[in-house]
N, C-alpha and C. Protein backbone atom coordinates (compact mmCIF):
# COMPACT_ATOMS: atom_id res chain seq x y z
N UNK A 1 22.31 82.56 42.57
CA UNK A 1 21.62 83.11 41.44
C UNK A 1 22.06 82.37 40.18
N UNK A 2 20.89 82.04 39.22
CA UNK A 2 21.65 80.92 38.35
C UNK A 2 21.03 81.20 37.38
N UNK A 3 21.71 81.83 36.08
CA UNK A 3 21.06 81.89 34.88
C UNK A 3 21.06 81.23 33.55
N UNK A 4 20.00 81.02 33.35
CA UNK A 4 19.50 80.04 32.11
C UNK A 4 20.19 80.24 31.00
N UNK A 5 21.16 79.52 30.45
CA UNK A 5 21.58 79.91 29.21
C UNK A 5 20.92 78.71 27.74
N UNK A 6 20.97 79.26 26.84
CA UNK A 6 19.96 78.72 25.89
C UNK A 6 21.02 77.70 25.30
N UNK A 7 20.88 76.35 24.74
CA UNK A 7 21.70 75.69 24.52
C UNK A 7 21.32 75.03 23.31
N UNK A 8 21.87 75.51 21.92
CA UNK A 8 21.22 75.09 20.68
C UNK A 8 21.94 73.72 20.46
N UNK A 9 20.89 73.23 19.76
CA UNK A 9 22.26 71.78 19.35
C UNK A 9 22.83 71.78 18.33
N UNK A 10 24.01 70.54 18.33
CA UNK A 10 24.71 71.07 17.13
C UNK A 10 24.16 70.70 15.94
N UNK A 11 24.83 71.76 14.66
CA UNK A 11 24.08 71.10 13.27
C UNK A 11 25.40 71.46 12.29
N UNK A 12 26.17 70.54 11.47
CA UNK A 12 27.04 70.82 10.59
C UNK A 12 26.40 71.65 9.52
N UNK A 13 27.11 72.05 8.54
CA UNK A 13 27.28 73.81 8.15
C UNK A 13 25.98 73.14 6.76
N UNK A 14 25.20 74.45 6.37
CA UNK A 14 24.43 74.27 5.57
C UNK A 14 24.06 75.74 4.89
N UNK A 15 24.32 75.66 3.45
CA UNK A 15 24.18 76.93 2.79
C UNK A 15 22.50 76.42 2.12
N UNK A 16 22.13 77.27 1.97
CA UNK A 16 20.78 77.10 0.93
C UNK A 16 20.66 78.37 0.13
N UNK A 17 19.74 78.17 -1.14
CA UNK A 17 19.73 79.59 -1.88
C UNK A 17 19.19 80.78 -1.56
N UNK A 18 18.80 80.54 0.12
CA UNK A 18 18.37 81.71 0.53
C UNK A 18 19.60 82.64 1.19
N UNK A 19 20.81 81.84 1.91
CA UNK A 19 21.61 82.31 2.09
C UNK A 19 22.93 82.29 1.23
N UNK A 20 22.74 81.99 0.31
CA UNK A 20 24.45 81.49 -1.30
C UNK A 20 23.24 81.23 -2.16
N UNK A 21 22.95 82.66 -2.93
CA UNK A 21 22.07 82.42 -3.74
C UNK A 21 23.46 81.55 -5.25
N UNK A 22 23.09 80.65 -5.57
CA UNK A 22 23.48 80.08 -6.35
C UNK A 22 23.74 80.66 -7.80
N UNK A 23 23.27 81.80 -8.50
CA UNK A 23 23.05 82.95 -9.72
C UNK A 23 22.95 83.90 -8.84
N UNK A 24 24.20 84.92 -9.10
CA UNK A 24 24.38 86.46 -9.18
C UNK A 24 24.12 86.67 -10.16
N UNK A 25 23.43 88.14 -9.89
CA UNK A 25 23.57 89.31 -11.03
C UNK A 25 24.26 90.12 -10.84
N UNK A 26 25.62 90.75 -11.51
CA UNK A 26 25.88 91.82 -11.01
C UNK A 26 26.04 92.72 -12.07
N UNK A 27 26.31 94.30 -11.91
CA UNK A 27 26.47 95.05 -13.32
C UNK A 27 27.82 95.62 -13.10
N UNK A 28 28.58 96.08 -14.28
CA UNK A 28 30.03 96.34 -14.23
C UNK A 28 29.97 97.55 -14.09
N UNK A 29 31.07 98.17 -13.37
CA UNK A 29 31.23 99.59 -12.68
C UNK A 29 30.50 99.50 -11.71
N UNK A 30 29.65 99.13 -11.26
CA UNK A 30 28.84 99.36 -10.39
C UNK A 30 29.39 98.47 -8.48
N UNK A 31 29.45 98.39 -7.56
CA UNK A 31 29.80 98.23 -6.12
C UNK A 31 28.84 96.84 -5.98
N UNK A 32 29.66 95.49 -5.95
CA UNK A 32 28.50 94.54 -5.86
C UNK A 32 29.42 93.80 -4.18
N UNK A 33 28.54 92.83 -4.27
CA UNK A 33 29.04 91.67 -3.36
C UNK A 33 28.53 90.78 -2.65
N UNK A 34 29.62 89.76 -2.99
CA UNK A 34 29.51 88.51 -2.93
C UNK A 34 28.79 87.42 -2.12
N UNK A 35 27.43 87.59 -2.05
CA UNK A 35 26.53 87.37 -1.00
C UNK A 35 26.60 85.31 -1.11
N UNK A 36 26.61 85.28 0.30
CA UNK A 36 27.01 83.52 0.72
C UNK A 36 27.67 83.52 1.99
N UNK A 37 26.36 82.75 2.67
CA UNK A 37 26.95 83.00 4.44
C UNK A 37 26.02 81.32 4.47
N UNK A 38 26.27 80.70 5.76
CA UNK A 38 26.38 79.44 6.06
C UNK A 38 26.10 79.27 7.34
N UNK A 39 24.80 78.57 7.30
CA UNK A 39 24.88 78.21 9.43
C UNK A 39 25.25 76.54 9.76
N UNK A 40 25.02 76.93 10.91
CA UNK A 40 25.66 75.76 11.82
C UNK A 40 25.83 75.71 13.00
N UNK A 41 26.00 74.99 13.82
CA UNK A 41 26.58 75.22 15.68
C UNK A 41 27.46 74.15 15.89
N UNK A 42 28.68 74.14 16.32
CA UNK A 42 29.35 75.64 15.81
C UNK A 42 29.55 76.02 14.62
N UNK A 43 29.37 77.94 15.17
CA UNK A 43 29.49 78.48 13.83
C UNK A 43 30.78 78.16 12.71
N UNK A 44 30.19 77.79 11.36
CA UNK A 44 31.47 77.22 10.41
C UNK A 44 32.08 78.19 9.92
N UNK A 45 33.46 78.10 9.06
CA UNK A 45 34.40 78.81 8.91
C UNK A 45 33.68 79.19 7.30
N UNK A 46 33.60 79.75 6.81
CA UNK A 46 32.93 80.21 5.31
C UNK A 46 34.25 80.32 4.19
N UNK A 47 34.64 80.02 3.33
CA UNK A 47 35.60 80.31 2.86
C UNK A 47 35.19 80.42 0.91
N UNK A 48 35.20 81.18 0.64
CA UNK A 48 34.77 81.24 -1.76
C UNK A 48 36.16 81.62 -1.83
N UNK A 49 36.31 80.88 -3.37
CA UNK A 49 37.01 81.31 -4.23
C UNK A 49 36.97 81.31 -5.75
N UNK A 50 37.48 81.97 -5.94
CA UNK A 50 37.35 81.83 -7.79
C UNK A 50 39.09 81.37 -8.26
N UNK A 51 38.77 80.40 -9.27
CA UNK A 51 39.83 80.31 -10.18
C UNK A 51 41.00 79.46 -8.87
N UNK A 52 41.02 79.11 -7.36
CA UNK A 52 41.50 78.88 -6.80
C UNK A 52 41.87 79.96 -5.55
N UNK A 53 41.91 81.09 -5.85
CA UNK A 53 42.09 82.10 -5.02
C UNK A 53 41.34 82.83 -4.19
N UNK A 54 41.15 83.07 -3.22
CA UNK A 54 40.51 83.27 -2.25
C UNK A 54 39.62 84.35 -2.50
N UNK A 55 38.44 84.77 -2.22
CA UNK A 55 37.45 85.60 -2.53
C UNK A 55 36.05 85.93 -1.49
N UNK A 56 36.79 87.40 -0.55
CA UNK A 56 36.17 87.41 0.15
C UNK A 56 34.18 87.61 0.54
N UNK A 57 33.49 87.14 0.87
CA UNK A 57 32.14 87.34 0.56
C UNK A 57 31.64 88.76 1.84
N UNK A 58 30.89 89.32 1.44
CA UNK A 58 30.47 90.70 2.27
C UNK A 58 31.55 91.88 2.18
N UNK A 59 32.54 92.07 1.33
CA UNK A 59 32.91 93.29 0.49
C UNK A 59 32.36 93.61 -0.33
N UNK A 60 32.41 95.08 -0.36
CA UNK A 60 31.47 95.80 -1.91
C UNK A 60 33.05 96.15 -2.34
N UNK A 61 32.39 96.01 -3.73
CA UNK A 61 34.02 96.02 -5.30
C UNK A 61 33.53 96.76 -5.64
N UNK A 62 34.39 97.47 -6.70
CA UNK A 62 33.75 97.90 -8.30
C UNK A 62 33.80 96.64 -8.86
N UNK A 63 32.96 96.24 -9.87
CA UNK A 63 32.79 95.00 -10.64
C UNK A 63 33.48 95.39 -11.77
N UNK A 64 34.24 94.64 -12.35
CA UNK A 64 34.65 94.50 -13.86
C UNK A 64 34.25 93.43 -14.61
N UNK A 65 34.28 92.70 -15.65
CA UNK A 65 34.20 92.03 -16.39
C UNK A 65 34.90 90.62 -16.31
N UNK A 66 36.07 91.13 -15.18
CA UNK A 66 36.99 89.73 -15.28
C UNK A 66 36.50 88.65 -13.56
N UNK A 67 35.46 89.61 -13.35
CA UNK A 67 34.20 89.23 -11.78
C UNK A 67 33.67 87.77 -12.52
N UNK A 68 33.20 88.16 -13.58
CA UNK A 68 31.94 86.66 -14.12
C UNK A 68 32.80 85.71 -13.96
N UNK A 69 31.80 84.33 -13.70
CA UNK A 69 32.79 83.11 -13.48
C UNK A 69 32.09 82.57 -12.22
N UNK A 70 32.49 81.49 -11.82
CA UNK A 70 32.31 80.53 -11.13
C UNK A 70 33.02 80.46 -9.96
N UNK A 71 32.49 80.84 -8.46
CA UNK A 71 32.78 80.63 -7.60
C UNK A 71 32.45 79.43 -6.75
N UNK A 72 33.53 78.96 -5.86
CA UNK A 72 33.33 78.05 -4.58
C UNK A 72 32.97 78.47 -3.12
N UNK A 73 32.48 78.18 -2.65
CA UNK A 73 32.01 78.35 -1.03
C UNK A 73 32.10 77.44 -0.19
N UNK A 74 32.77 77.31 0.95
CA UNK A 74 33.17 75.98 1.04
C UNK A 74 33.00 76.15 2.76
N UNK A 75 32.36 75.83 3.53
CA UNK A 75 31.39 76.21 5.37
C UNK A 75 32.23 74.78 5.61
N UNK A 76 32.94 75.26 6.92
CA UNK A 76 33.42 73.61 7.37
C UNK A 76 32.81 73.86 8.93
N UNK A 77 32.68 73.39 9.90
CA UNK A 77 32.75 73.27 11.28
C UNK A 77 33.17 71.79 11.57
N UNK A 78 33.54 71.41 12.73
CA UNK A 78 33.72 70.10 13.05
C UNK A 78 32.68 69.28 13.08
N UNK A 79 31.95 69.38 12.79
CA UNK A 79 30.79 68.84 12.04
C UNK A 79 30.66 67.85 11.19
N UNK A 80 31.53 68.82 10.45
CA UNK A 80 30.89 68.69 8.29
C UNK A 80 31.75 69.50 7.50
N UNK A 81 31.33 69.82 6.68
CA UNK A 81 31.39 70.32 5.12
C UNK A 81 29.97 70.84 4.62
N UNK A 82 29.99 72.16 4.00
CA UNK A 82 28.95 72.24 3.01
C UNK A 82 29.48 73.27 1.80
N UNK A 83 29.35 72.77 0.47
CA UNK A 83 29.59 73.34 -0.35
C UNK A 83 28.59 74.13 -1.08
N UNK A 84 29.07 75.24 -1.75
CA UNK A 84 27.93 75.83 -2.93
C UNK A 84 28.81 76.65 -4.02
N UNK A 85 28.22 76.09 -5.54
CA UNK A 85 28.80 76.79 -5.99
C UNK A 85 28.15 78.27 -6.30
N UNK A 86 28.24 78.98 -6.98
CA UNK A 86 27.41 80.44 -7.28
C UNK A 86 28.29 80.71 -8.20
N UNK A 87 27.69 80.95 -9.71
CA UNK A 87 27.66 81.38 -10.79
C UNK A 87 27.61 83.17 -10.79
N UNK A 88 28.52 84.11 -10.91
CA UNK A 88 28.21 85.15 -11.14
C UNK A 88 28.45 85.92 -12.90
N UNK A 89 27.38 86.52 -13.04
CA UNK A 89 26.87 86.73 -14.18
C UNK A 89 27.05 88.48 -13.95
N UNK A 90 27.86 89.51 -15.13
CA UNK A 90 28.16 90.63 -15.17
C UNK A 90 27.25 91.09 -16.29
N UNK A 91 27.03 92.10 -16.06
CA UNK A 91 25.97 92.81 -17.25
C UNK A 91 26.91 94.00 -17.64
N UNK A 92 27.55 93.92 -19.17
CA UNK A 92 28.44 94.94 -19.08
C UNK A 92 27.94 95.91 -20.39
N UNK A 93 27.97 96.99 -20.76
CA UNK A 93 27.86 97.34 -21.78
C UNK A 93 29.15 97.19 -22.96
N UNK A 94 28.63 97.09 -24.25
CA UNK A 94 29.10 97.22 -25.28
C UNK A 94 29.85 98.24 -25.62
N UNK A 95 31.16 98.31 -26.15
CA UNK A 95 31.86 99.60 -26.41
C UNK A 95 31.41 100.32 -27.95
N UNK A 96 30.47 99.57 -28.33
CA UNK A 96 29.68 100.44 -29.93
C UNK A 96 28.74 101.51 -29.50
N UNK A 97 28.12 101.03 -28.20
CA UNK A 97 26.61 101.70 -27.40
C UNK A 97 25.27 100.73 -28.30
N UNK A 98 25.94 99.26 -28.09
CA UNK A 98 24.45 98.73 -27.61
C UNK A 98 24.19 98.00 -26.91
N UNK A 99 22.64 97.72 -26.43
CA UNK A 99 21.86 98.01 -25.07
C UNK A 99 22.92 97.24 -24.27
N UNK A 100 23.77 96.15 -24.12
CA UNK A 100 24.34 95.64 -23.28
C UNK A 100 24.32 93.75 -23.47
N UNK A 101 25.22 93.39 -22.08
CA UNK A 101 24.94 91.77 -22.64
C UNK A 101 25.43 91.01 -20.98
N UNK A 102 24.69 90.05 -21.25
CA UNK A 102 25.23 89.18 -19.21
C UNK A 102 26.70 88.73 -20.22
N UNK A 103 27.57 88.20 -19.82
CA UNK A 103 28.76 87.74 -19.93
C UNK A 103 28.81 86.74 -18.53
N UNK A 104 29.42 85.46 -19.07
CA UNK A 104 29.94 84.93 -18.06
C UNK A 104 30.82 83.76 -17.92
N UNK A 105 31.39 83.81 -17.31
CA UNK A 105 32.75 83.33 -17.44
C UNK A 105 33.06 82.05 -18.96
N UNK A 106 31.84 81.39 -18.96
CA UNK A 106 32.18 80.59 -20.48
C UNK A 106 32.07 81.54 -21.72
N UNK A 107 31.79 83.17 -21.51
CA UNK A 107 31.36 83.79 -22.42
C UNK A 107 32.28 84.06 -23.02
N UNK A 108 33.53 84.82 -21.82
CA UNK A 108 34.27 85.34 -21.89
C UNK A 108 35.38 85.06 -22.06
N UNK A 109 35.54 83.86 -21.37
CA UNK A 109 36.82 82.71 -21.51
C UNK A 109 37.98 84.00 -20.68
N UNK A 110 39.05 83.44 -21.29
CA UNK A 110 40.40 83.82 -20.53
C UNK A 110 41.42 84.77 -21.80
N UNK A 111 40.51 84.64 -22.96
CA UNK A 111 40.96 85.34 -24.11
C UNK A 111 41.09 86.80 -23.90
N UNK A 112 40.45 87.48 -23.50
CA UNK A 112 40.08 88.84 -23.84
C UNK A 112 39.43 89.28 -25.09
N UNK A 113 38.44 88.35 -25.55
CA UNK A 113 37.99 88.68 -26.79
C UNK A 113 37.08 89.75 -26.94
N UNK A 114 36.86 90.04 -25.78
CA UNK A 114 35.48 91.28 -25.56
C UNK A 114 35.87 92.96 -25.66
């Protein structure tokens, strides 16, 4: 008895903006996450970070303000390499009460001026 198994070929790792949309939106206080997944055969290792530090993708957070900024994504298999970056953009409100503002990481810098 001999069964057919399906045999894909291989393809080194490839993100597109359908899967690492390249611009997040996210809003502060609110449960976001970090959407960016990567195919390939074999399946590649997915790895983002921000600022250097590791940043897992498919957890929901509370978002804060110190979220905006510029992430890496980085799909390896023995393959290849595929990179993406993704820009995430926080919508936070104003502590006066007005309507609000995107912030993002060049907005905000590393000051705490906000």
């Amino acid at each position: 008895f001999v069964v057919p198994i399906l045999a894909l070929p291989a393809a080194k790792p490839r993100m597109d903006d359908g899967s690492c949309p390249p611009s997040q939106n996210w809003t502060e206080g609110q449960d976001e996450t970090l959407r960016c997944s990567a195919r390939g055969n074999p399946r590649p290792h997915l790895e983002c970070t921000k600022d250097g530090e590791p940043f897992p993708t498919g957890v929901s957070r509370p978002v804060t303000r110190a979220h905006a900024g510029t992430y890496r994504c980085r799909a390896t298999n023995p393959l290849g390499t595929a990179v993406q970056t993704v820009t995430v953009w926080v919508h936070c409100e104003w502590r006066r009460g007005s309507r609000g503002s995107w912030a993002s990481w060049g907005s905000w810098g590393s000051r705490g001026s906000w």
